[in-house]
PDB file of N, CA and C in Angstrom:
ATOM      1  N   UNK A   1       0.845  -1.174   0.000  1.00  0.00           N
ATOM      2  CA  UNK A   1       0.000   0.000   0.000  1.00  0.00           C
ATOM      3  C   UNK A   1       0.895   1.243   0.000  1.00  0.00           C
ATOM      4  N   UNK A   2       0.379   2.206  -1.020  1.00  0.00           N
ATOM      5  CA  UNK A   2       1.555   3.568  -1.060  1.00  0.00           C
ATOM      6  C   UNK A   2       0.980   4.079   0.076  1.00  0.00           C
ATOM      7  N   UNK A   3       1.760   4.818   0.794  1.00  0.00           N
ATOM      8  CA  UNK A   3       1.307   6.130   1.660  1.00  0.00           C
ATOM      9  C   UNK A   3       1.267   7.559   1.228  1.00  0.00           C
ATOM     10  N   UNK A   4       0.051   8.263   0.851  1.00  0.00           N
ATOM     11  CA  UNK A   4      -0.305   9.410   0.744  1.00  0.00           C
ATOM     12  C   UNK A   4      -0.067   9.759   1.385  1.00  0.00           C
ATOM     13  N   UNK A   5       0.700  11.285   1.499  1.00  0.00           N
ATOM     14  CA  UNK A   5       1.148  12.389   2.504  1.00  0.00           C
ATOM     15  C   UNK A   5      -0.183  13.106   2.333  1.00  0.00           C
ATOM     16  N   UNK A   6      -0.490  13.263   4.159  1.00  0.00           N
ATOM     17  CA  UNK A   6      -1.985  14.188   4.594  1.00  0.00           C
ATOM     18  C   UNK A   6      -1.764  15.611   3.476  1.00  0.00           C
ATOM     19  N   UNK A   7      -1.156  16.468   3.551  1.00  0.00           N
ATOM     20  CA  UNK A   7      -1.365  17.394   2.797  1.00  0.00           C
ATOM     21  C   UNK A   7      -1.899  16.968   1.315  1.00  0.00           C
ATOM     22  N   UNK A   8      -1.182  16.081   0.308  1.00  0.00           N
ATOM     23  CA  UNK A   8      -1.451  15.775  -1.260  1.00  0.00           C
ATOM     24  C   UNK A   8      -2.950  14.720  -0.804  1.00  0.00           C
ATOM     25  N   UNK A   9      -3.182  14.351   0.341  1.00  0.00           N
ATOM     26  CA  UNK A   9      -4.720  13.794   0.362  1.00  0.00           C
ATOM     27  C   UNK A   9      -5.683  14.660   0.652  1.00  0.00           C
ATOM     28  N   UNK A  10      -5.168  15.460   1.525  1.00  0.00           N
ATOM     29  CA  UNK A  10      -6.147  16.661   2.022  1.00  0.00           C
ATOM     30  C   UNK A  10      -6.817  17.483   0.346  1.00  0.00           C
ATOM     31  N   UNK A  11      -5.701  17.760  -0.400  1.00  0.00           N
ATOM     32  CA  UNK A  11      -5.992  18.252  -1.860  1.00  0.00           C
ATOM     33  C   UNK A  11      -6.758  17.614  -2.308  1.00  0.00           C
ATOM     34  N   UNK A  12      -6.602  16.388  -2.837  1.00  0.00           N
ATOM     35  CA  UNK A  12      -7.793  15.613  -3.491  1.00  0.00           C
ATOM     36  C   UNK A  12      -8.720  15.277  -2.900  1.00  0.00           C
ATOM     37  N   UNK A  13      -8.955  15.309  -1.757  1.00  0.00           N
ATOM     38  CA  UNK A  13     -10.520  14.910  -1.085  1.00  0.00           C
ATOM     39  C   UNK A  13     -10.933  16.113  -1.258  1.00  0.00           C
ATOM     40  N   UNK A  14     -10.358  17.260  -0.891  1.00  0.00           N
ATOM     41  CA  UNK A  14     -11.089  18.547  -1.031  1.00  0.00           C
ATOM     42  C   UNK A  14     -12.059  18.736  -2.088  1.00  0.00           C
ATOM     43  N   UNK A  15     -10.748  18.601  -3.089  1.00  0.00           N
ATOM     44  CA  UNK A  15     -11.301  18.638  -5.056  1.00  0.00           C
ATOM     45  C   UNK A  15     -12.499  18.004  -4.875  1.00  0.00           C
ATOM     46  N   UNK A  16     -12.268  16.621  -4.994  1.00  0.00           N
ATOM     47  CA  UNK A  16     -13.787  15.585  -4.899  1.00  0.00           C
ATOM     48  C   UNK A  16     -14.893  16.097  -4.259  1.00  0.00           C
ATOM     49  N   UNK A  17     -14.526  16.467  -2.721  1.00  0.00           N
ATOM     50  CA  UNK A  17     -16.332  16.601  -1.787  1.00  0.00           C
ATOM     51  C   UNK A  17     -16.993  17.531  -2.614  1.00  0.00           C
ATOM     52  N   UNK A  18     -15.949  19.197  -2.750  1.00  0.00           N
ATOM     53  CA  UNK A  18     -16.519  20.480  -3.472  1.00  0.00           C
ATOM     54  C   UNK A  18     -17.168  20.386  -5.173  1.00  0.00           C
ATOM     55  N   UNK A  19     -16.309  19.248  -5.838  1.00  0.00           N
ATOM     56  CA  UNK A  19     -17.165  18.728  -7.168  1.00  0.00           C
ATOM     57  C   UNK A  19     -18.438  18.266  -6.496  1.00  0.00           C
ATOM     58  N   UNK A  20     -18.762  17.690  -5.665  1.00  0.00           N
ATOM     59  CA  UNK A  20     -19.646  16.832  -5.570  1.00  0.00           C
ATOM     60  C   UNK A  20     -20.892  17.471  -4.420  1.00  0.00           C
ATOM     61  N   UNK A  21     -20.032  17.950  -3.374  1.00  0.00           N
ATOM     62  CA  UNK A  21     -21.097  19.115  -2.979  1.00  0.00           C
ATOM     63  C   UNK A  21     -22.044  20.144  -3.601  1.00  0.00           C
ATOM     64  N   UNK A  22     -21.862  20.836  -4.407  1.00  0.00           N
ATOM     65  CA  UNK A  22     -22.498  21.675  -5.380  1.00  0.00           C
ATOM     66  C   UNK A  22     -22.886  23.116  -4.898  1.00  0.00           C
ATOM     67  N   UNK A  23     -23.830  23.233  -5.090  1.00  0.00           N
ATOM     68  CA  UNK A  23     -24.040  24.830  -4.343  1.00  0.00           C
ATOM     69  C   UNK A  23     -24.777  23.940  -3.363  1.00  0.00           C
ATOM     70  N   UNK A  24     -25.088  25.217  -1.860  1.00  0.00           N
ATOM     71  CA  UNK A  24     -25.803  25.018  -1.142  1.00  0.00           C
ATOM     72  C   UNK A  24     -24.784  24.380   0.017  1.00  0.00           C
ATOM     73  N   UNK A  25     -23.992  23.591  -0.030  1.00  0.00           N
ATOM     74  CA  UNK A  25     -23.360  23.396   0.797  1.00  0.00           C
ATOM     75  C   UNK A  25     -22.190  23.443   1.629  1.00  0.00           C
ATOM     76  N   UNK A  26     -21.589  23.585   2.569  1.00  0.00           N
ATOM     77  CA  UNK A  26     -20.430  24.109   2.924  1.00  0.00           C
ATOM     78  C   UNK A  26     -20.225  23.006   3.961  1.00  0.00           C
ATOM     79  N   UNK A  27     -18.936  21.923   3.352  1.00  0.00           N
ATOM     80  CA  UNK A  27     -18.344  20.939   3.978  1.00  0.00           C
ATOM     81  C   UNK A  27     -16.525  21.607   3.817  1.00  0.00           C
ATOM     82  N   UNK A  28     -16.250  20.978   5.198  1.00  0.00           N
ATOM     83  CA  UNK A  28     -14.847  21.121   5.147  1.00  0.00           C
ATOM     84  C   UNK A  28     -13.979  19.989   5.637  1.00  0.00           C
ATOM     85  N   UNK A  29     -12.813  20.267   4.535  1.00  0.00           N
ATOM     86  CA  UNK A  29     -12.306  18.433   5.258  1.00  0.00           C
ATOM     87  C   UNK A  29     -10.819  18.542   5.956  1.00  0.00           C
ATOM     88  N   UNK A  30     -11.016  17.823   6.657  1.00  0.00           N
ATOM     89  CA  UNK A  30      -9.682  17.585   7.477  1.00  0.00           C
ATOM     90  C   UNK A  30      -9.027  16.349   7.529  1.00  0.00           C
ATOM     91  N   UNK A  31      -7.416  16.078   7.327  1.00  0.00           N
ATOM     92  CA  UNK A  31      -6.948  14.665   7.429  1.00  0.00           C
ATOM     93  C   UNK A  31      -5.476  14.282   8.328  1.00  0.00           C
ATOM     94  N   UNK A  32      -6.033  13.138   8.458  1.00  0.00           N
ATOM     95  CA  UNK A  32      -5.071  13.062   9.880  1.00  0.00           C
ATOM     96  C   UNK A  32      -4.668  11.859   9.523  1.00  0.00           C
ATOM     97  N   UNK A  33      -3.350  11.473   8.870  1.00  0.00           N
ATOM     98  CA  UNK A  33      -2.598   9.777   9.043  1.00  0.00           C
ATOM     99  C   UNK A  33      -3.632   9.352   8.317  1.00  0.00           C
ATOM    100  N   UNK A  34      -4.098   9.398   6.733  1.00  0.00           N
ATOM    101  CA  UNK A  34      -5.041   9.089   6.595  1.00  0.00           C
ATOM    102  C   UNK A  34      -6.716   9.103   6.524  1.00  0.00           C
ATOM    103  N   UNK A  35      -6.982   9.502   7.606  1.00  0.00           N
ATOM    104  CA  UNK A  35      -8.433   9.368   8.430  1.00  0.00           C
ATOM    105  C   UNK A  35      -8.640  10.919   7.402  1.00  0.00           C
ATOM    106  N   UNK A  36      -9.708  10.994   6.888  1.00  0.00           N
ATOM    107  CA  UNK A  36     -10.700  12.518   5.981  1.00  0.00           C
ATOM    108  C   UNK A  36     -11.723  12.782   7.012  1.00  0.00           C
ATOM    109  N   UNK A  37     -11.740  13.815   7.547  1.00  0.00           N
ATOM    110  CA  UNK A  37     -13.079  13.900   8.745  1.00  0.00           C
ATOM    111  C   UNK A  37     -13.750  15.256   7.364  1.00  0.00           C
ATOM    112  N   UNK A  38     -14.869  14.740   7.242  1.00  0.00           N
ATOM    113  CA  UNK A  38     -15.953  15.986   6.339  1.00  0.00           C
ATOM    114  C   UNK A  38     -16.546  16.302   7.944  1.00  0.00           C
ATOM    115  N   UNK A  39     -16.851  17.941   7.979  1.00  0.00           N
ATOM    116  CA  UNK A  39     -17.464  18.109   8.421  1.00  0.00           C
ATOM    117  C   UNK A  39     -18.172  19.651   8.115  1.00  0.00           C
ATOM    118  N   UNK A  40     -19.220  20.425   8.576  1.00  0.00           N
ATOM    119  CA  UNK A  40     -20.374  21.663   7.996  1.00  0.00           C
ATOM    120  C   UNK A  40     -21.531  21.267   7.447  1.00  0.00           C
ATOM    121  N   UNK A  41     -21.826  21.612   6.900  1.00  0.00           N
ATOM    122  CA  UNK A  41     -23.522  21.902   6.621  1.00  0.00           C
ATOM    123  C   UNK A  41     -23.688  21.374   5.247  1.00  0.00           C
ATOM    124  N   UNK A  42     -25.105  20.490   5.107  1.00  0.00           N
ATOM    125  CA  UNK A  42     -25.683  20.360   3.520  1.00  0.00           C
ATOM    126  C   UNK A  42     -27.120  20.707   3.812  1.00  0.00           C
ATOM    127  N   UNK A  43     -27.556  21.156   2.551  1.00  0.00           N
ATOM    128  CA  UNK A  43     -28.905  21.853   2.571  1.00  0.00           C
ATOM    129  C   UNK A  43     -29.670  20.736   2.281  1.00  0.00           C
ATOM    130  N   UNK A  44     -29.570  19.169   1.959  1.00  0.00           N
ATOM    131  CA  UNK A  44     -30.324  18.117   2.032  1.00  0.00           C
ATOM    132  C   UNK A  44     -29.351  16.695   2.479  1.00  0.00           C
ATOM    133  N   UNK A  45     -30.318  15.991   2.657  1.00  0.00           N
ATOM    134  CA  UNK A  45     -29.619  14.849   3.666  1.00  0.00           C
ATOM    135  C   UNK A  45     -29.054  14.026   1.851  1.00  0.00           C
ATOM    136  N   UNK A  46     -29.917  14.284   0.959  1.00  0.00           N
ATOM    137  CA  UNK A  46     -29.979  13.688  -0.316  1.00  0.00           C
ATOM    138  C   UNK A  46     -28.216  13.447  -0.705  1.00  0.00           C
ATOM    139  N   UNK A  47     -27.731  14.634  -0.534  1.00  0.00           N
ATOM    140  CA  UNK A  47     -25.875  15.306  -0.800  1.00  0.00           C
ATOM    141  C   UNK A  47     -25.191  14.158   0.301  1.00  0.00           C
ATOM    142  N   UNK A  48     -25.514  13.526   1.520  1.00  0.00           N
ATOM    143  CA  UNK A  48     -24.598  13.062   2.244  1.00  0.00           C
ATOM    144  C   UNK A  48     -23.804  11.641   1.154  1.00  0.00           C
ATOM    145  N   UNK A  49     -24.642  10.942   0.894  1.00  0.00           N
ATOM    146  CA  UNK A  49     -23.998   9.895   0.630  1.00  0.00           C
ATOM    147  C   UNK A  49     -22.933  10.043  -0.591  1.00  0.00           C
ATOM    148  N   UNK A  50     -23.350  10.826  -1.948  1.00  0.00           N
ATOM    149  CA  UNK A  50     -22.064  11.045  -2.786  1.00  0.00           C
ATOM    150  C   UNK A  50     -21.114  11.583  -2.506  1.00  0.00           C
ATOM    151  N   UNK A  51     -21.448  12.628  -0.936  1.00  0.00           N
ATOM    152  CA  UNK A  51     -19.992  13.124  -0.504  1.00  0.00           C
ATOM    153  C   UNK A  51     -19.075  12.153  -0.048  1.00  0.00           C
ATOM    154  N   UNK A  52     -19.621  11.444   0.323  1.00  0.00           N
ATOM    155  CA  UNK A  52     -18.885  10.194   1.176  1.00  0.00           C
ATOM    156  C   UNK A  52     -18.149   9.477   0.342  1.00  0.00           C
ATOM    157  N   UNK A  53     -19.074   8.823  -0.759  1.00  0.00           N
ATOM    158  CA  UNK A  53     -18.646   8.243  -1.645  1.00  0.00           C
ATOM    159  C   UNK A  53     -17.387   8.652  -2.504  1.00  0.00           C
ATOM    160  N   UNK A  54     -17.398  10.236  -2.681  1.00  0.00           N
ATOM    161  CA  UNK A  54     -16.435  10.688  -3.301  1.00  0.00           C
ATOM    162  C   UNK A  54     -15.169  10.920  -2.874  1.00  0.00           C
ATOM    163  N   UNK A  55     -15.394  11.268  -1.433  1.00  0.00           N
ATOM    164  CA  UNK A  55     -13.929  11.014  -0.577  1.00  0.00           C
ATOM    165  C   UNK A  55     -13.723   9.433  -0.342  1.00  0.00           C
ATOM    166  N   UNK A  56     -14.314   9.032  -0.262  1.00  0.00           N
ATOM    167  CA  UNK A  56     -13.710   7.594  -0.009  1.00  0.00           C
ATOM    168  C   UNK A  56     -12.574   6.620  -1.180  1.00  0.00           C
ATOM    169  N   UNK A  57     -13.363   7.300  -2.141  1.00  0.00           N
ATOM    170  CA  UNK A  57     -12.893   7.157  -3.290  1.00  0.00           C
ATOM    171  C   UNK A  57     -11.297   7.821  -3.688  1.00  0.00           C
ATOM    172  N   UNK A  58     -10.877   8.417  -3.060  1.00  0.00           N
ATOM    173  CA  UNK A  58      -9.913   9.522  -3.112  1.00  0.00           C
ATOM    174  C   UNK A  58      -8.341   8.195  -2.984  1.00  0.00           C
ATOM    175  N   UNK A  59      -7.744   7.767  -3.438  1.00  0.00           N
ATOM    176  CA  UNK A  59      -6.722   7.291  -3.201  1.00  0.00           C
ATOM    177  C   UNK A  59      -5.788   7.293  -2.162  1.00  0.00           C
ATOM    178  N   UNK A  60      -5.686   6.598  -1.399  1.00  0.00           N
ATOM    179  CA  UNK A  60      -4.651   6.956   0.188  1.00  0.00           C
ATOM    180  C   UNK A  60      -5.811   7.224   1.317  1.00  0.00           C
ATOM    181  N   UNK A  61      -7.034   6.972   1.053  1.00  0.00           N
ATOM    182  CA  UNK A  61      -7.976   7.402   2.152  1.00  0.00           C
ATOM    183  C   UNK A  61      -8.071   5.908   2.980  1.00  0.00           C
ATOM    184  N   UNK A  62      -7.785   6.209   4.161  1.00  0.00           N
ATOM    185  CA  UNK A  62      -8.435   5.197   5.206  1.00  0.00           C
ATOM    186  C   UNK A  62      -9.295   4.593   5.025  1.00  0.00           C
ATOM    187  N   UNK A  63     -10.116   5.979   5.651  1.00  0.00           N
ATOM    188  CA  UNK A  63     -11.780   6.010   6.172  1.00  0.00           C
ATOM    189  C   UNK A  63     -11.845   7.395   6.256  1.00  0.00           C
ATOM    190  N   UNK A  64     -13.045   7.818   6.014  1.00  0.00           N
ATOM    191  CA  UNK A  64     -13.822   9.108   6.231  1.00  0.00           C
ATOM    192  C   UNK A  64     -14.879   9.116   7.380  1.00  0.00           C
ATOM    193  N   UNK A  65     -14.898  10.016   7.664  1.00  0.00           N
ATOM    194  CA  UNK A  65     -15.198  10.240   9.474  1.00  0.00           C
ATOM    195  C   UNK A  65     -16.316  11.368   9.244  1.00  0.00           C
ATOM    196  N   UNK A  66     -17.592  10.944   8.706  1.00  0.00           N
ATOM    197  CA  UNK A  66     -18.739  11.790   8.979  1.00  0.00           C
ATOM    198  C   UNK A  66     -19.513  12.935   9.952  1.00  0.00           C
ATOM    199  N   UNK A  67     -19.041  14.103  10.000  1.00  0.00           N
ATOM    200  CA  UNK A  67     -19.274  15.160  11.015  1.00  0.00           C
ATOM    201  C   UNK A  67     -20.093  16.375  10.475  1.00  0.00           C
ATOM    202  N   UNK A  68     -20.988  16.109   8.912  1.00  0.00           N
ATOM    203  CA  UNK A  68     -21.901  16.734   8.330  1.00  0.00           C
ATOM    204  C   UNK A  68     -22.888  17.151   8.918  1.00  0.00           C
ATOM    205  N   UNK A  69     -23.748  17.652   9.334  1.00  0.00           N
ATOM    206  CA  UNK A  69     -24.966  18.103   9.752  1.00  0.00           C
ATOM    207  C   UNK A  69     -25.617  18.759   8.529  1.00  0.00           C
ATOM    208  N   UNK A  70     -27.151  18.306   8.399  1.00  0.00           N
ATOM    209  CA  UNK A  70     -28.183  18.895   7.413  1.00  0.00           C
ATOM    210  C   UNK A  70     -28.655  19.975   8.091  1.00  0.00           C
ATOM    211  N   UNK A  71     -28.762  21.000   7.365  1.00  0.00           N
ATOM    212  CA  UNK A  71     -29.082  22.492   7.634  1.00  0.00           C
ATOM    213  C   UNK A  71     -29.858  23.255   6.817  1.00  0.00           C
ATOM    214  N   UNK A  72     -31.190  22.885   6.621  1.00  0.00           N
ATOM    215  CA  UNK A  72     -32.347  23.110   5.196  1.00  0.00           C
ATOM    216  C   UNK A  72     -31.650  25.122   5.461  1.00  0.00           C
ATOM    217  N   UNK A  73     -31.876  25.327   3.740  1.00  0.00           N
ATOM    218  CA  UNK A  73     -32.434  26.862   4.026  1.00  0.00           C
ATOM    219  C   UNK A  73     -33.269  27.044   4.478  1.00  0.00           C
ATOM    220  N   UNK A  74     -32.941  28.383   5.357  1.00  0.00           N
ATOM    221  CA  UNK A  74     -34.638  29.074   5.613  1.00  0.00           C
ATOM    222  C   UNK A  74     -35.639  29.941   4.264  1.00  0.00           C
ATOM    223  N   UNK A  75     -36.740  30.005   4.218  1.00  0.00           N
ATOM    224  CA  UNK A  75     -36.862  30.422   3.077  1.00  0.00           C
ATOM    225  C   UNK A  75     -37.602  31.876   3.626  1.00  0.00           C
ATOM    226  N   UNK A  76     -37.144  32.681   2.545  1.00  0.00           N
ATOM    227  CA  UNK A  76     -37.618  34.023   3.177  1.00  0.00           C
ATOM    228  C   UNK A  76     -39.050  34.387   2.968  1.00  0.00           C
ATOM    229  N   UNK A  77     -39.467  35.212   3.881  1.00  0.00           N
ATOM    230  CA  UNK A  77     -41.000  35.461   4.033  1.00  0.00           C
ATOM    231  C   UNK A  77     -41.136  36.432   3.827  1.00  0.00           C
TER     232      UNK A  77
END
């Protein structure tokens, strides 16, 4: 197994979640020895799983460590 250095993984998970996040949401990722922790806000629960999917996917990833919270817009009145 190669070892990805946290910084050149931190880059590509980033790339991936923010392709895959889209508008509306604001995830941020952090990596430690491996481990991708996503964590901030999606405006539907619908967005969790391709984020996941897409960091996981990221080459040199462990595991990803889910710390997302859904946060609907409010809609203005």
């Amino acid at each position: 197994m190669s070892k990805v250095p946290d910084k050149a993984l931190l880059q590509q998970v980033n790339q991936r979640v923010q392709r895959t996040a889209g508008y509306g949401s604001r995830v941020s990722v952090s990596v430690a020895r491996g481990d991708a922790t996503l964590a901030g806000s999606l405006e539907y629960e619908a967005q969790r799983r391709p984020i996941l999917r897409s960091a996981n996917a990221a080459a040199g990833v462990r595991r990803v460590i889910d710390q997302m919270r859904v946060e609907p817009k409010k809609k203005r009145t």
